[in-house]
Protein backbone atom coordinates (compact mmCIF):
# COMPACT_ATOMS: atom_id res chain seq x y z
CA UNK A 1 19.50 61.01 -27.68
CA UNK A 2 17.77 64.34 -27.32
CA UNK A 3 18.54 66.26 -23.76
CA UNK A 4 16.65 69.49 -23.21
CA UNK A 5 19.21 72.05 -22.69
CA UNK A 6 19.43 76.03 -22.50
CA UNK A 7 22.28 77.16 -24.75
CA UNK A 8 25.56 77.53 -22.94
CA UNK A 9 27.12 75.00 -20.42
CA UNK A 10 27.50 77.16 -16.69
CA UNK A 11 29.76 74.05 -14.94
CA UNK A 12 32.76 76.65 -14.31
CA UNK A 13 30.17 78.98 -12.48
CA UNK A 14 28.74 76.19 -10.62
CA UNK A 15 32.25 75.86 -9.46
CA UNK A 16 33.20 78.89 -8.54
CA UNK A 17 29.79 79.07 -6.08
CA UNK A 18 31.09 76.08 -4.10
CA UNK A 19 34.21 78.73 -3.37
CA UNK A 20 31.45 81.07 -2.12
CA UNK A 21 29.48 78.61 0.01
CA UNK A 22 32.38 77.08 1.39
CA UNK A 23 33.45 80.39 2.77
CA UNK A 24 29.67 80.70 4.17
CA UNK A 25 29.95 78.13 6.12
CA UNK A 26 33.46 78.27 7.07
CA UNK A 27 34.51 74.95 5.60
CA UNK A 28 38.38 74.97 5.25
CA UNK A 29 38.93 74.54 1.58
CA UNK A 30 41.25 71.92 1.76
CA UNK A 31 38.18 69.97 3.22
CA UNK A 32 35.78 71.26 -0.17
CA UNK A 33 38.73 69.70 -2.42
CA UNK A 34 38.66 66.58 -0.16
CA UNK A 35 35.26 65.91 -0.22
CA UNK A 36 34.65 67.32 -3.95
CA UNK A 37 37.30 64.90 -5.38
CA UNK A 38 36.10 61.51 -3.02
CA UNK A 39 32.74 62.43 -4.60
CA UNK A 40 33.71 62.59 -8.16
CA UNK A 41 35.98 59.41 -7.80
CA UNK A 42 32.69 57.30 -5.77
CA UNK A 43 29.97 58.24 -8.49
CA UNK A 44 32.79 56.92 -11.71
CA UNK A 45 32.93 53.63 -9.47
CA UNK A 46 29.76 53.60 -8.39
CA UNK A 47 28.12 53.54 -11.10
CA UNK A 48 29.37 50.69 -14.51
CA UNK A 49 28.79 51.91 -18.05
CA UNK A 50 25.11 50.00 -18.20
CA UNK A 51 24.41 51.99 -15.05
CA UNK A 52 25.35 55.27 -16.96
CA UNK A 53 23.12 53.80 -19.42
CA UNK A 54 19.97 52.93 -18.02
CA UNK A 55 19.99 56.45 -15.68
CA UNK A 56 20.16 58.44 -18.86
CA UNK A 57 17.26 56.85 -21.11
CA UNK A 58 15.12 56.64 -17.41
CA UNK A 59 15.64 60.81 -16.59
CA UNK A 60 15.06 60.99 -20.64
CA UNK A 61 11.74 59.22 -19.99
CA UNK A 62 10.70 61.42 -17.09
CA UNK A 63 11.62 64.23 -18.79
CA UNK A 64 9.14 63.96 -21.72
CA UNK A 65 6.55 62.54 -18.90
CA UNK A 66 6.09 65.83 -17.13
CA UNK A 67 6.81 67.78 -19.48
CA UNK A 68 10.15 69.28 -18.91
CA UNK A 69 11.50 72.03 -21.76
CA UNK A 70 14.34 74.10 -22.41
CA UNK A 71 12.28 76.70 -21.70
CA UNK A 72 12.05 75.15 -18.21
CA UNK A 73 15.64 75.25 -17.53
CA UNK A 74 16.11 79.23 -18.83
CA UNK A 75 13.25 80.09 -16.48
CA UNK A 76 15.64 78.62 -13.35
CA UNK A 77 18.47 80.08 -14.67
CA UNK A 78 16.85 83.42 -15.17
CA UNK A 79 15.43 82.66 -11.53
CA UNK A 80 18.71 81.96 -9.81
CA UNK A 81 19.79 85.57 -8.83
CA UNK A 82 16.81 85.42 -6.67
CA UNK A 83 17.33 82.14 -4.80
CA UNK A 84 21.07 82.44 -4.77
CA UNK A 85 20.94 85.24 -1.75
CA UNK A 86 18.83 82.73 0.30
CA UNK A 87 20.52 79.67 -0.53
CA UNK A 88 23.10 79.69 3.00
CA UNK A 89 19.39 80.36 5.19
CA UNK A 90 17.31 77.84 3.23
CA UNK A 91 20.78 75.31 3.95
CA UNK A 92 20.93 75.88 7.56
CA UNK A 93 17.25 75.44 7.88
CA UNK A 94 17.29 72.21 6.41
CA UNK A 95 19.62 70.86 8.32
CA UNK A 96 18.43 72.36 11.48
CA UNK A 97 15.15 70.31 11.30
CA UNK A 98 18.05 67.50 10.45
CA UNK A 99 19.05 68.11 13.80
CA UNK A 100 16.23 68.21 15.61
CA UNK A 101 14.33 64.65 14.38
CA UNK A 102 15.67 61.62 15.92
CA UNK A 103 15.51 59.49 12.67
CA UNK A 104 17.19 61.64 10.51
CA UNK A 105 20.04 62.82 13.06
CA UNK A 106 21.37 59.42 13.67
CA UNK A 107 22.86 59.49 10.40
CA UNK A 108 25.19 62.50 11.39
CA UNK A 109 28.09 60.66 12.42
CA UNK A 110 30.46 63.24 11.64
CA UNK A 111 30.21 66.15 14.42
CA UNK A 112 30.18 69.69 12.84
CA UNK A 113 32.93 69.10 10.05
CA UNK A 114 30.04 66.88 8.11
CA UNK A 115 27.30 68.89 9.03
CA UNK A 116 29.65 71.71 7.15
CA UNK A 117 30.82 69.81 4.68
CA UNK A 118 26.89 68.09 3.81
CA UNK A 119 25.42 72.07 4.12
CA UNK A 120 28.39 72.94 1.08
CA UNK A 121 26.90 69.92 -0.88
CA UNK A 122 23.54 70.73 -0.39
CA UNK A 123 24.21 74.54 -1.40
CA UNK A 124 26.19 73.06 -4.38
CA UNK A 125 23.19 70.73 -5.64
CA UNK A 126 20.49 73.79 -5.37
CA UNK A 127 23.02 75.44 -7.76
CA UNK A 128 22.92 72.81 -10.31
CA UNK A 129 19.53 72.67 -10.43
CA UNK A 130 18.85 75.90 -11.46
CA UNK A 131 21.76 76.04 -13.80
CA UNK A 132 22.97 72.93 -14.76
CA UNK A 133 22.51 71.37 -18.14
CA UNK A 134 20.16 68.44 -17.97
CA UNK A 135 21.86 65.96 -19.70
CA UNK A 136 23.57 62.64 -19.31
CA UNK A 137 26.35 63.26 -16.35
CA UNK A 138 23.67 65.52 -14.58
CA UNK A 139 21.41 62.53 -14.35
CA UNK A 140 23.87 60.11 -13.21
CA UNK A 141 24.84 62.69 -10.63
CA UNK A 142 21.46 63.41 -9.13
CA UNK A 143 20.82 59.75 -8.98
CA UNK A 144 24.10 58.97 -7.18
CA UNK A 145 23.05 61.66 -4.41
CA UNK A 146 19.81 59.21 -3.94
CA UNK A 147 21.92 55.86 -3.94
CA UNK A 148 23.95 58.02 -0.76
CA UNK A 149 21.20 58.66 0.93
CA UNK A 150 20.23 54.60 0.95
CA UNK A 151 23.92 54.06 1.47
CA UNK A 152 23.75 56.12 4.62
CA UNK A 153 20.49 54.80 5.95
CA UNK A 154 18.27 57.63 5.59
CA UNK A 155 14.28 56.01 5.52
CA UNK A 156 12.62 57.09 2.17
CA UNK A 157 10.07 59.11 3.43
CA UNK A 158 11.84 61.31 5.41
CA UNK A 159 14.14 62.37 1.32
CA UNK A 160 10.31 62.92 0.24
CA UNK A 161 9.68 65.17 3.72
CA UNK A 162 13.33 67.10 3.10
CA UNK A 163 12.67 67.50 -0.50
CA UNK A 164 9.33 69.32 0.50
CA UNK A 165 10.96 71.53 3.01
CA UNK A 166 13.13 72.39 0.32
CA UNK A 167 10.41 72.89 -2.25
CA UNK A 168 8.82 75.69 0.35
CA UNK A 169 12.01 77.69 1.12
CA UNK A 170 12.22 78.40 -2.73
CA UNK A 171 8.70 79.01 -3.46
CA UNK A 172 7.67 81.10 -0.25
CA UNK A 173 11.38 83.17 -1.67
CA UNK A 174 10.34 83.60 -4.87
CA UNK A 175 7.18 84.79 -4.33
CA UNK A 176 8.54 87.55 -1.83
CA UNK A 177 11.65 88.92 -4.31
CA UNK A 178 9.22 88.30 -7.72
CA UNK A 179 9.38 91.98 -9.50
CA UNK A 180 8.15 89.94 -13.37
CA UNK A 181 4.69 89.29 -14.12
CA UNK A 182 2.25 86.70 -12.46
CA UNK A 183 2.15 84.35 -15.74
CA UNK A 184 5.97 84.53 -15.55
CA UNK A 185 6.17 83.44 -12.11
CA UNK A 186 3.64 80.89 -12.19
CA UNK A 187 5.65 79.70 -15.31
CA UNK A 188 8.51 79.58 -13.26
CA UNK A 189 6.79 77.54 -10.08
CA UNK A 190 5.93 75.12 -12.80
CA UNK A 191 9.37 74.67 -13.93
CA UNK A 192 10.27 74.50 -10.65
CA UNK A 193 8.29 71.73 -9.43
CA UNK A 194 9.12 69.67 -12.45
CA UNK A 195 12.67 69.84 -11.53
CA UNK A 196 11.93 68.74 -8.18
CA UNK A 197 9.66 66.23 -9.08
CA UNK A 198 12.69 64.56 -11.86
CA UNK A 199 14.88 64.86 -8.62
CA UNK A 200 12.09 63.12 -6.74
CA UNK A 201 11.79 60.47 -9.18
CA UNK A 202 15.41 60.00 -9.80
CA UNK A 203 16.10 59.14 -6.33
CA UNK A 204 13.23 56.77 -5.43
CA UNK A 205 14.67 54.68 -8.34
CA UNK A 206 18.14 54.46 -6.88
CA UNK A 207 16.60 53.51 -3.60
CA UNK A 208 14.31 50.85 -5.64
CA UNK A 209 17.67 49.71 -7.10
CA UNK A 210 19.57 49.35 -4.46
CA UNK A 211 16.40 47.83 -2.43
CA UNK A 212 16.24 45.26 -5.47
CA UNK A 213 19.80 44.49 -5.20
CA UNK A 214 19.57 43.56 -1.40
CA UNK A 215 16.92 41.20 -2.00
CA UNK A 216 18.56 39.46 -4.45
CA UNK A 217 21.08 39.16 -1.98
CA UNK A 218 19.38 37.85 0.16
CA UNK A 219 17.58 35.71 -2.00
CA UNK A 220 21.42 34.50 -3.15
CA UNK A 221 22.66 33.65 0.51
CA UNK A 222 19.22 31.36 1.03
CA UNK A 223 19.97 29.94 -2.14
CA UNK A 224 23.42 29.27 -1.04
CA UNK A 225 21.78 27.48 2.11
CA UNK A 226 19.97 25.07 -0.06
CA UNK A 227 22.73 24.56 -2.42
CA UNK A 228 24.96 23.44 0.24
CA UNK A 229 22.84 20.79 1.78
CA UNK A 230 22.03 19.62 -1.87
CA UNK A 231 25.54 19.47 -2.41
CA UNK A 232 26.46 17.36 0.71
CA UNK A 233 23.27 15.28 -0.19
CA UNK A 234 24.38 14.25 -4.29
CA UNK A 235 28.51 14.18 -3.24
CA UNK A 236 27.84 11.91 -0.42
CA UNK A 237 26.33 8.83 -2.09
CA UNK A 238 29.47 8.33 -4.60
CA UNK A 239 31.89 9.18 -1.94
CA UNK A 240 29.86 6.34 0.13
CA UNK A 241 30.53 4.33 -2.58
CA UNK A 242 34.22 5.02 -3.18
CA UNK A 243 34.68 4.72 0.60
CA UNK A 244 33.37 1.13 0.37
CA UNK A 245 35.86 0.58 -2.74
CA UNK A 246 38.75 1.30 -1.01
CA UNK A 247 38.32 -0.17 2.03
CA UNK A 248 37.81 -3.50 0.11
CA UNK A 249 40.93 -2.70 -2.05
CA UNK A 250 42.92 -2.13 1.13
CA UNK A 251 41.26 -5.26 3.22
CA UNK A 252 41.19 -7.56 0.48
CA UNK A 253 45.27 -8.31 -0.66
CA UNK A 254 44.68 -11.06 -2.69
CA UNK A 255 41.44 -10.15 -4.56
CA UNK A 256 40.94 -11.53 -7.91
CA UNK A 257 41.76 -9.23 -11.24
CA UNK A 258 38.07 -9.24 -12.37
CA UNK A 259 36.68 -8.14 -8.71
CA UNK A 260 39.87 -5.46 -8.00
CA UNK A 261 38.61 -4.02 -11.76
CA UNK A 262 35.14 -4.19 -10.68
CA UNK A 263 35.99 -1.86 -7.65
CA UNK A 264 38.54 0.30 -9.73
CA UNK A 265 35.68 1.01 -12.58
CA UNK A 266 32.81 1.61 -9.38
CA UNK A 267 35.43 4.11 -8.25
CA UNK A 268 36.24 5.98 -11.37
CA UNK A 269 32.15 6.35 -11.95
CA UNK A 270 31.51 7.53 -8.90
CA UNK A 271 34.16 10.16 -9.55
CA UNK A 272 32.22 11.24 -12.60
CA UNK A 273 29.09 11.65 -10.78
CA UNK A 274 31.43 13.97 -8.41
CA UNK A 275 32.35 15.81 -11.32
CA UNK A 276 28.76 16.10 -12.82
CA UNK A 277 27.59 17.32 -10.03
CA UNK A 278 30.22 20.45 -9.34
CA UNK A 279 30.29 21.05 -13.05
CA UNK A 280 26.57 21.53 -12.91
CA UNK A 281 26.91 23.84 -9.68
CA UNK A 282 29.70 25.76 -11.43
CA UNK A 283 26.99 26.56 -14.19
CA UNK A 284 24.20 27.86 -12.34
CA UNK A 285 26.42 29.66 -9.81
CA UNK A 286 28.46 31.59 -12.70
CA UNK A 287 25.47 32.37 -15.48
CA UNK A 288 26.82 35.57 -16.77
CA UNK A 289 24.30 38.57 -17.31
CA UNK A 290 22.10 38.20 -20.56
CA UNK A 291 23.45 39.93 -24.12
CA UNK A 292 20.02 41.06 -25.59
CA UNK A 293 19.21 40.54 -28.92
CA UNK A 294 15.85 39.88 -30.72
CA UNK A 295 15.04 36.03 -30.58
CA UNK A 296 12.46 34.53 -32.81
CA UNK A 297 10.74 32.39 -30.37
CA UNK A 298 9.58 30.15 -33.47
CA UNK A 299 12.44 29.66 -34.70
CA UNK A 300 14.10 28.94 -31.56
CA UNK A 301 11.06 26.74 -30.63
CA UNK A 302 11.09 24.93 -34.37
CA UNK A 303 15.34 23.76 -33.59
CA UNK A 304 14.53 22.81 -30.22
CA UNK A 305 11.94 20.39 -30.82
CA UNK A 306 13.61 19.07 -33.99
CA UNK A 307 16.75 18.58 -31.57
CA UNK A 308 15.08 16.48 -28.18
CA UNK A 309 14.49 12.54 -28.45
CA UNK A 310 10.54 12.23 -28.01
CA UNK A 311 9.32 8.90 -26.97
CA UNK A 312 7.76 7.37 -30.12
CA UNK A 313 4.17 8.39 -30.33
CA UNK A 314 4.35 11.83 -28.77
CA UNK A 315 1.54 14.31 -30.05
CA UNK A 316 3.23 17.73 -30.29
CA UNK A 317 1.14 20.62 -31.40
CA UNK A 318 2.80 23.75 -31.79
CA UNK A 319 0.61 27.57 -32.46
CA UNK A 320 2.44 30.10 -33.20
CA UNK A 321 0.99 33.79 -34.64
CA UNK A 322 1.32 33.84 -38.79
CA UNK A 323 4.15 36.82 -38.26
CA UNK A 324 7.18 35.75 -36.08
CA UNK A 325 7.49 36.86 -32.56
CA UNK A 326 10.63 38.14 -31.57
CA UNK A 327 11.43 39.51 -27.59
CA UNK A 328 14.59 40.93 -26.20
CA UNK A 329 16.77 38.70 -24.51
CA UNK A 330 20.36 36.03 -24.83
CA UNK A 331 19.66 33.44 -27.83
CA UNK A 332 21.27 31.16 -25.85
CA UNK A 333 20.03 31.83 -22.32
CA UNK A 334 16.88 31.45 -23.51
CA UNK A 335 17.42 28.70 -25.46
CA UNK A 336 18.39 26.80 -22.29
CA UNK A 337 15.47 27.81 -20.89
CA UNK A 338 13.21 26.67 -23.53
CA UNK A 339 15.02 23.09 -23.88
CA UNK A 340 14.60 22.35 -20.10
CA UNK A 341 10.77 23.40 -20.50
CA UNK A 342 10.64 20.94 -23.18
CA UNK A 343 12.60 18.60 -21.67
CA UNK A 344 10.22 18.06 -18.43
CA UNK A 345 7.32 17.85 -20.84
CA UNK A 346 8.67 14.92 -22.53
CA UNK A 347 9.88 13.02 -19.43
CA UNK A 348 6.57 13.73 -17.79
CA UNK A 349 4.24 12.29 -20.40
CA UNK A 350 3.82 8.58 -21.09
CA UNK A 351 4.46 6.98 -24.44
CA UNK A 352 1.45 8.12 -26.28
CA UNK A 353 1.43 11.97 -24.28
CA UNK A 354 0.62 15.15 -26.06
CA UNK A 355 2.80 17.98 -25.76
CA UNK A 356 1.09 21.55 -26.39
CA UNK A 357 3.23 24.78 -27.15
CA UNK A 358 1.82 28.35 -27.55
CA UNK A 359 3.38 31.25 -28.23
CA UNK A 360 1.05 34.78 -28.16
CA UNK A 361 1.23 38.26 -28.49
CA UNK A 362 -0.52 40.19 -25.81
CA UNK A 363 -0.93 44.52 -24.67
CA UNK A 364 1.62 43.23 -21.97
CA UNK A 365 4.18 41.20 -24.33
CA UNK A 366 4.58 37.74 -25.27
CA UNK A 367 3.82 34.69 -23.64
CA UNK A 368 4.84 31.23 -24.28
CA UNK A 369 2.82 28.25 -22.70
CA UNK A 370 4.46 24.85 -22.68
CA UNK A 371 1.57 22.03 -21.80
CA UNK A 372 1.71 18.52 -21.44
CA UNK A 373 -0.87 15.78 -20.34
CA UNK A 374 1.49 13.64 -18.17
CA UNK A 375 1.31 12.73 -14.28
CA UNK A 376 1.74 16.54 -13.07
CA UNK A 377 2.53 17.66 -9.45
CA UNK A 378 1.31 16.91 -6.12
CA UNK A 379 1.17 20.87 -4.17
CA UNK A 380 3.71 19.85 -2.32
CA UNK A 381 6.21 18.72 -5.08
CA UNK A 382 4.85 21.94 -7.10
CA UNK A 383 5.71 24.54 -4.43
CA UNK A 384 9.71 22.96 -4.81
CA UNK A 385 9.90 22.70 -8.33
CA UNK A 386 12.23 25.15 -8.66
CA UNK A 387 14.40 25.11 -5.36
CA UNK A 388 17.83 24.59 -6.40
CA UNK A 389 18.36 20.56 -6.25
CA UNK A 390 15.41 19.75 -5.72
CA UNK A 391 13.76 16.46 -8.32
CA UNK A 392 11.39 14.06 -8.38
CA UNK A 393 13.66 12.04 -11.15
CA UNK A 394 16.07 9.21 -10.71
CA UNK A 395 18.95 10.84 -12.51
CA UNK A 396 19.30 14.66 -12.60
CA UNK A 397 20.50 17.35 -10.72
CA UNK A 398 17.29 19.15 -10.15
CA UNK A 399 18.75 22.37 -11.14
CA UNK A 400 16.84 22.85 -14.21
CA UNK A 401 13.60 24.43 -13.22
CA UNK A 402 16.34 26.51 -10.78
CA UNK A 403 18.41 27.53 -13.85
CA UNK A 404 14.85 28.76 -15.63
CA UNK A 405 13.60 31.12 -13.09
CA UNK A 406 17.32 32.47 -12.74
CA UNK A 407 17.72 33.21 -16.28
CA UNK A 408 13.41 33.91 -16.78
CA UNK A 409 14.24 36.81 -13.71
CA UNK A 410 17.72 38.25 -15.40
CA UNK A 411 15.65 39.01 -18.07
CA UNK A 412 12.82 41.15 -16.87
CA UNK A 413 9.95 37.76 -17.00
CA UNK A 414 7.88 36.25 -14.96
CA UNK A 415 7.53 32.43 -14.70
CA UNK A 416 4.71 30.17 -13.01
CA UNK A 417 3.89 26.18 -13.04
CA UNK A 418 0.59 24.80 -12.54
CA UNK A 419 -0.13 21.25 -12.23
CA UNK A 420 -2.93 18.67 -11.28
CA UNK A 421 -2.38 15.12 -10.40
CA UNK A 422 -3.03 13.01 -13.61
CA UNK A 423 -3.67 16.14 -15.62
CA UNK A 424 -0.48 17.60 -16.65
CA UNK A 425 1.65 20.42 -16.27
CA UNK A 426 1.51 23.69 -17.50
CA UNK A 427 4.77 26.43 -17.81
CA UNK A 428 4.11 29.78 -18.63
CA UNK A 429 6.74 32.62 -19.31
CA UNK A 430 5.89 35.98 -19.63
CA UNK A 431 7.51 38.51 -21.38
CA UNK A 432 7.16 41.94 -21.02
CA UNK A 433 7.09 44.46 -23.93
CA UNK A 434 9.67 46.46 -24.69
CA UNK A 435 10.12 50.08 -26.71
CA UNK A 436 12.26 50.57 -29.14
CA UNK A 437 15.83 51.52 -27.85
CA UNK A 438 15.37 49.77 -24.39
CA UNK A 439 17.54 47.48 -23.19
């Protein structure tokens, strides 16, 4: 991985300006050490390895995007004697317009000892970002200031509105200390705004993140609502049925070998079903995060249809392009979610059914179509398909359709049914493409 650097690392010096600033705006320095050290410790465990990961190839990205040069990063360093004597005025403005706005002065919960210890981090960050190497750690460190500022509550728009305050101070300053050329400081302006702009950029995707990760939260504690009145639903018929076992076991002293058996066996199946049905929960509740790898789709396709019991006289055609296909994603996750595909296509049709499978490449991906010309789905039926529990069948949990989106979302997909009465069913799964090096 390539990071576009100046030559010379200036953390130390970063360092030693937090001493400065702290004394500018009389923080005691046991507070600085405090607050430095929490910091450090909440970005390590806020952030896992993948996290680390994903920040550094998406900054890398948005570097090359707009642009961004070493010779970017040695115009702000060569710039920073001339911000530096504004930096404690351009601090205290910003958070004096803090102050003032309703919206954004709610979130000072704190008294003066945060607004003093948020002006030291604030000094601190316009430092590194006119002298900080742009690599890795830097990237994971301006992202974690966005995920605070979600953490905290602070709307969106109001980072955007701060971030252009900010942008003003240090433009309208170095235009009035300049003493270089004009093409040097328009140079420099440039540089400048790109470095704002990967800030910019860096936070809106923590507050994407972190927006994605309360919907699926949400979407998790609804799901949990639907699994638990599918649960009491498929545990209460064989607990119905034990119930009437016993009682006849207990009522019934003298009951005949063959009939106490009969009871004893209706008793021991039911406990099965009980058993089915949590083992099947335990499954979809604990599906661990994909491990990508490329997956032929063919070949995956070819084992899975050699593998399922087709009623005798099913028609399956299967196109596939002349070179394999292969996407990113877990063999076996995806496996799973091409057997249950399969799997409703063959209990759908009748005995003489056809059974369609496409697989094409696309300027968006790959996309696989599984057809089949059985009863299909009534609109009502179709909009449930894949609720948790929910099925049309005599025997199943209705988790599979459930399971498929689960596993179709983990990996970056989309998924959609469409069905007619009498005309059949139709899956599609969309993959998207990826790069080279992505995840």
């Amino acid at each position: 991985m390539r990071w576009y650097n100046a030559p010379g690392s200036l953390e130390k010096s970063i360092v030693l300006k937090e001493v400065k600033f702290h004394e500018a705006f009389q923080v005691p320095w046991h507070v600085v050490c405090r607050g430095a050290v929490c910091a450090e410790r909440q970005g390590v465990k806020g952030l896992s390895q993948s996290d680390l990961e994903r920040i550094a190839r998406l900054y890398q990205r948005l570097q090359t995007y707009v642009g961004w040069t070493a010779a970017d990063l040695t115009r702000l360093r060569t710039a920073w004697p001339l911000v530096e004597p504004h930096v404690t005025s351009l601090v205290e403005d910003f958070y004096a317009a803090i102050q003032r706005e309703p919206e954004t002065a709610r979130i000072i919960t704190g008294g003066s000892q945060q607004i003093a210890r948020l002006k030291l981090t604030l000094a601190a960050w316009l430092a590194e970002l006119f002298q900080a190497d742009r690599d890795a750690p830097y990237a994971a460190r301006r992202w974690f200031v966005g995920y605070r500022h979600v953490d905290i509550g602070l709307q969106a728009e109001y980072v955007s509105a701060a971030m252009s305050r900010l942008r003003i101070g240090l433009v309208t300053r170095l235009l009035a200390d300049w003493k270089g050329n004009a093409h040097d400081l328009m140079e420099t302006l440039a540089a400048l705004d790109r470095a704002l702009d990967l800030e910019l950029a860096l936070i809106d995707d923590a507050y994407q993140t972190e927006y994605r990760r309360r919907l699926q939260q949400m979407e998790r504690l609804a799901t949990i609502g639907q699994v638990a009145g599918g649960i009491a639903h498929e545990l209460r018929n064989p607990l119905n049925v034990i119930q009437t076992s016993v009682y006849y076991l207990k009522q019934v002293r003298d009951a005949p070998p063959q009939k106490r058996n009969n009871h004893l066996e209706r008793i021991e199946r039911q406990v099965r079903n009980a058993e089915r049905v949590i083992a099947a929960l335990n499954d979809y509740a604990r599906l661990p995060l994909p491990v990508c790898e490329p997956v032929d789709l063919g070949r995956c396709l070819r084992d899975l249809i050699r593998d399922i019991q087709w009623r005798k006289g099913t028609v399956i055609h299967l196109r596939l392009p002349d070179e394999p296909v292969t996407v990113s994603g877990d063999q076996r996750q995806l496996g799973v979610v091409m057997r249950n595909l399969l799997a409703n296509a063959r209990d759908a049709i009748g005995e003489n059914g056809t059974v369609e499978i496409v697989v094409e490449r696309s300027a968006e991906g790959v996309e696989l179509r599984i057809r089949d010309d059985g009863c299909g789905m009534t609109p009502e039926v179709l909009a449930k398909a894949c609720d948790p529990l929910f099925t049309t069948k005599p025997r199943g949990m209705g988790l599979g359709l459930a399971l498929v989106r689960m596993i179709l979302q983990r990996h970056g997909a989309t998924f959609d049914l469409e069905s007619q009465v009498g005309q059949g069913t139709t899956a599609r799964v969309r993959f998207r493409s990826t790069q080279e090096g992505s995840p």
